[in-house]
C-alpha atoms as a PDB file:
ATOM      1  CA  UNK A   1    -193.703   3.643 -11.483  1.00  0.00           C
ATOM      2  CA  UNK A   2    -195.545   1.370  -9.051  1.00  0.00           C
ATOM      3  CA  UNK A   3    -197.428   4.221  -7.738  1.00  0.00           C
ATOM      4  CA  UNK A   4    -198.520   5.424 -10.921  1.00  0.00           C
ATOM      5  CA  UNK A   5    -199.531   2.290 -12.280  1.00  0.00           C
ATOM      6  CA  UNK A   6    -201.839   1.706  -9.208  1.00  0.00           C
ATOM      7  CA  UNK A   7    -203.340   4.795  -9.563  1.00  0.00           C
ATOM      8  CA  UNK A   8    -203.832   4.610 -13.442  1.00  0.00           C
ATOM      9  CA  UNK A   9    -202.544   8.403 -13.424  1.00  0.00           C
ATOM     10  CA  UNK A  10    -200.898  10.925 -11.139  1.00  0.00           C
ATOM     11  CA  UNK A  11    -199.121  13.660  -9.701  1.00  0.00           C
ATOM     12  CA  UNK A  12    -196.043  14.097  -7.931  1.00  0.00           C
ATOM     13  CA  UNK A  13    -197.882  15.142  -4.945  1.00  0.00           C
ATOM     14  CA  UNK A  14    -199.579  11.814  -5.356  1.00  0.00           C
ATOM     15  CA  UNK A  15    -196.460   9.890  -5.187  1.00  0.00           C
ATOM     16  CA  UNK A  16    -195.196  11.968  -2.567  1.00  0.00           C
ATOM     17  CA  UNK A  17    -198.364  11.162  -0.555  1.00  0.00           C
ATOM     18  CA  UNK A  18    -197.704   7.457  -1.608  1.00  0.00           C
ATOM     19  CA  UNK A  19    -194.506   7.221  -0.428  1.00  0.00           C
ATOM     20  CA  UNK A  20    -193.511   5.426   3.168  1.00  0.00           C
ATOM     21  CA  UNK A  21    -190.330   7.257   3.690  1.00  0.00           C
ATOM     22  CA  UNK A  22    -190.676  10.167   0.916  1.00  0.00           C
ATOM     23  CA  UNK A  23    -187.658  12.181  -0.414  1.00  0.00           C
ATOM     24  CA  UNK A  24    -188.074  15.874  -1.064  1.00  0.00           C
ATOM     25  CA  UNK A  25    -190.872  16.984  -3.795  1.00  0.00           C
ATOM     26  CA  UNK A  26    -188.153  18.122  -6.348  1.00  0.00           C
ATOM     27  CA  UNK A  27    -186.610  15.007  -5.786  1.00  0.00           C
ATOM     28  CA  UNK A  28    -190.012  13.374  -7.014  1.00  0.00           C
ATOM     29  CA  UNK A  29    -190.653  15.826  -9.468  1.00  0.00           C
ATOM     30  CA  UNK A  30    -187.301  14.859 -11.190  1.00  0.00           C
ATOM     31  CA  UNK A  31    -187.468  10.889 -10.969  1.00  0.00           C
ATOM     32  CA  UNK A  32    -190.885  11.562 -12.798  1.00  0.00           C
ATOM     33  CA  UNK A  33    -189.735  13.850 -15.287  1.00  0.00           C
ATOM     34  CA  UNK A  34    -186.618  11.119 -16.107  1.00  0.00           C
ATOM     35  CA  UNK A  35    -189.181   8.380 -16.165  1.00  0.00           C
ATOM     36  CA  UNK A  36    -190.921  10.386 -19.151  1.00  0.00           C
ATOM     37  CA  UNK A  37    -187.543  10.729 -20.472  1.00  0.00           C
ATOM     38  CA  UNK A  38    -187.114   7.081 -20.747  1.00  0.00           C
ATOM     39  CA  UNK A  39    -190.163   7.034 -22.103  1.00  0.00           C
ATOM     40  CA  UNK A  40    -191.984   4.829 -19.491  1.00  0.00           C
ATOM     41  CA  UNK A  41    -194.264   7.959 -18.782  1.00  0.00           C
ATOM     42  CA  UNK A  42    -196.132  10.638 -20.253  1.00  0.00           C
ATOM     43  CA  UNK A  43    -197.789  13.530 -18.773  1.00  0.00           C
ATOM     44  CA  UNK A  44    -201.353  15.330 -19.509  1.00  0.00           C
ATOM     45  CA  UNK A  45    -201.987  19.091 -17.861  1.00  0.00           C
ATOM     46  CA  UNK A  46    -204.467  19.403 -15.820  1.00  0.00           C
ATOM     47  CA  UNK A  47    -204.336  23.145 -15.010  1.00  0.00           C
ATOM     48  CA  UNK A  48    -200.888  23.851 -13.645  1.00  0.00           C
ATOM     49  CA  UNK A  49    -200.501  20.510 -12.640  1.00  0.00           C
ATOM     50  CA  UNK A  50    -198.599  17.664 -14.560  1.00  0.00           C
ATOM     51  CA  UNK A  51    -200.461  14.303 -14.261  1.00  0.00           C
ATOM     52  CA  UNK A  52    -198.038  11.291 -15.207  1.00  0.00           C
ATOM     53  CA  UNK A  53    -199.342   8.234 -17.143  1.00  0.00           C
ATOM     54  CA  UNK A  54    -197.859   4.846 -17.733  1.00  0.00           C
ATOM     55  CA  UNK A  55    -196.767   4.804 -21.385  1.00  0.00           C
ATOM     56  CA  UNK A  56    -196.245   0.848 -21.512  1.00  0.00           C
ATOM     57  CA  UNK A  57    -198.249  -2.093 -20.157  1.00  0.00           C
ATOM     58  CA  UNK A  58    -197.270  -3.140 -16.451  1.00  0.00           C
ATOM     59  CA  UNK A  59    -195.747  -6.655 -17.420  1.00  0.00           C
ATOM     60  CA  UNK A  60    -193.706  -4.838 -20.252  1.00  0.00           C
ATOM     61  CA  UNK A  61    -192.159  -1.984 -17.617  1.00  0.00           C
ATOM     62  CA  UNK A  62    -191.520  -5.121 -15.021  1.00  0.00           C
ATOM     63  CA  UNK A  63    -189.965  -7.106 -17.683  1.00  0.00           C
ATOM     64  CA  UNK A  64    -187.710  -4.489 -18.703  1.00  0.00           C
ATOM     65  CA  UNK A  65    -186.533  -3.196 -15.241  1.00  0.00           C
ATOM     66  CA  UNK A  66    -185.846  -7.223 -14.502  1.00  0.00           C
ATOM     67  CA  UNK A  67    -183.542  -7.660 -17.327  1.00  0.00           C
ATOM     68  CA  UNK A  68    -181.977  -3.948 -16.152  1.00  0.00           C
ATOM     69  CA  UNK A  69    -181.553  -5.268 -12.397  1.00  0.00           C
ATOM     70  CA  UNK A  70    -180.189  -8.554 -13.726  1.00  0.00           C
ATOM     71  CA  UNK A  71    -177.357  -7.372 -16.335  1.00  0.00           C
ATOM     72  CA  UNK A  72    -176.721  -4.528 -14.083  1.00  0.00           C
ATOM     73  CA  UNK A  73    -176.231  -5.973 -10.145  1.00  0.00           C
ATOM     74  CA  UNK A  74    -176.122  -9.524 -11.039  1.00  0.00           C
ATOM     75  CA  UNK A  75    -174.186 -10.049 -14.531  1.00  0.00           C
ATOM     76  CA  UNK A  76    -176.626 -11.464 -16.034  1.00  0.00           C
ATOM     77  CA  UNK A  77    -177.095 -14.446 -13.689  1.00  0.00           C
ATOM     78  CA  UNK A  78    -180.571 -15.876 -12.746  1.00  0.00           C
ATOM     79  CA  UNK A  79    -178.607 -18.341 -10.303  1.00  0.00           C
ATOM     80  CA  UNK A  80    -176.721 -15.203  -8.686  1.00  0.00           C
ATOM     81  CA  UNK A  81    -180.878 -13.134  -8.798  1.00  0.00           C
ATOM     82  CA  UNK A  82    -181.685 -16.356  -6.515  1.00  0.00           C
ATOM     83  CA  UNK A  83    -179.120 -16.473  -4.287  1.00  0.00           C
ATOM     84  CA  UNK A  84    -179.291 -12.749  -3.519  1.00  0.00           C
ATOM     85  CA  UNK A  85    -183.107 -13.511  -2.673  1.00  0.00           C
ATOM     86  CA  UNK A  86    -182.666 -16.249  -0.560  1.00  0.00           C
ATOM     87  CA  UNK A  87    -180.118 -14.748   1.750  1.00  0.00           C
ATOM     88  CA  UNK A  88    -181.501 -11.495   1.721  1.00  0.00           C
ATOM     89  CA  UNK A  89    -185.299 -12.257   1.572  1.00  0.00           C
ATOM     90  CA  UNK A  90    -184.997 -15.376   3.786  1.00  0.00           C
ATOM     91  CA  UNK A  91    -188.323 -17.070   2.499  1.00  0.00           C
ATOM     92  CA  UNK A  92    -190.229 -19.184   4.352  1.00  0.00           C
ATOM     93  CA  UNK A  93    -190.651 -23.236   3.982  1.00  0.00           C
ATOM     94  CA  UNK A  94    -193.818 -22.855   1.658  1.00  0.00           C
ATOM     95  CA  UNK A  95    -192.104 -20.360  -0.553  1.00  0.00           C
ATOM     96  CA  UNK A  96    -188.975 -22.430  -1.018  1.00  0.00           C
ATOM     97  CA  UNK A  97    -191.331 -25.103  -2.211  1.00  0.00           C
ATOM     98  CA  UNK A  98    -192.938 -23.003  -4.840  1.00  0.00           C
ATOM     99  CA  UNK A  99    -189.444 -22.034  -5.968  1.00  0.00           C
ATOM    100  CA  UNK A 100    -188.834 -25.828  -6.406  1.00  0.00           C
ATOM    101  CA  UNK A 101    -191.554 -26.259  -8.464  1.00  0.00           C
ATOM    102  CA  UNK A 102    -190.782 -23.126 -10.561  1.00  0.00           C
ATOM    103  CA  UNK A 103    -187.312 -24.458 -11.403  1.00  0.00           C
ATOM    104  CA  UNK A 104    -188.556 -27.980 -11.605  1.00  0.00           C
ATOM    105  CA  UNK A 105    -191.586 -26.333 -14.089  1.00  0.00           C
ATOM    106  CA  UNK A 106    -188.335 -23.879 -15.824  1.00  0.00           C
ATOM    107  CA  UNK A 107    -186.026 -27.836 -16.275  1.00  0.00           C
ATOM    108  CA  UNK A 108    -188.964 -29.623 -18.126  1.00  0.00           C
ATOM    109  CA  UNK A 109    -190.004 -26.815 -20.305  1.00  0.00           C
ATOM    110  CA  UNK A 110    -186.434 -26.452 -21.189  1.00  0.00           C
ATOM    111  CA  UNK A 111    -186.087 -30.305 -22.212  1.00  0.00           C
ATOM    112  CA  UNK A 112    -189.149 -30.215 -23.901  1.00  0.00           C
ATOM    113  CA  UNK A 113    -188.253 -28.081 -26.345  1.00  0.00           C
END
């Protein structure tokens, strides 16, 4: 999806070629054609070729695949998201900071209301 939303539109050569460690074409040929399933893409022919667009806005798509990763690897659990990224992703000094101030920001929009 990334690579396609970059691009604005393309083929699964083009996400081949975008790929660092690229599967097999058929393998990319089918993740597309299940990403149209879903919905999240739609394809235009240009000659022979399929060209894939993005179907929903880029915020939308992100939003969605969040809540997915959340319910599905993580119950649920912004607390357990977190932890995950901070053992895994080992941020630095200044990015534990700006977490800080995003939970700090998170606690007083949450008593404001």
């Amino acid at each position: 999806m990334d690579i396609v939303f970059r691009r604005g539109r393309a083929t699964a050569a083009d996400v081949l070629d975008d790929l660092p460690d690229p599967p097999t074409y058929s393998a990319v040929r089918a993740a597309l054609r299940l990403l149209e399933e879903k919905g999240l893409l739609a394809h235009e022919m240009d000659g022979k070729r399929f060209v894939y667009l993005p179907t929903t806005p880029q915020g939308q798509a992100r939003s969605s695949a969040l809540k997915h990763l959340v319910r599905t690897f993580f119950n649920g659990s912004p607390e357990q998201v977190v932890n995950a990224l901070i053992e895994d992703a080992r941020p630095s000094a200044a990015e534990l900071d700006r977490l800080a101030k995003l939970i700090d920001d998170a606690r007083r929009n949450e008593e404001g209301k």
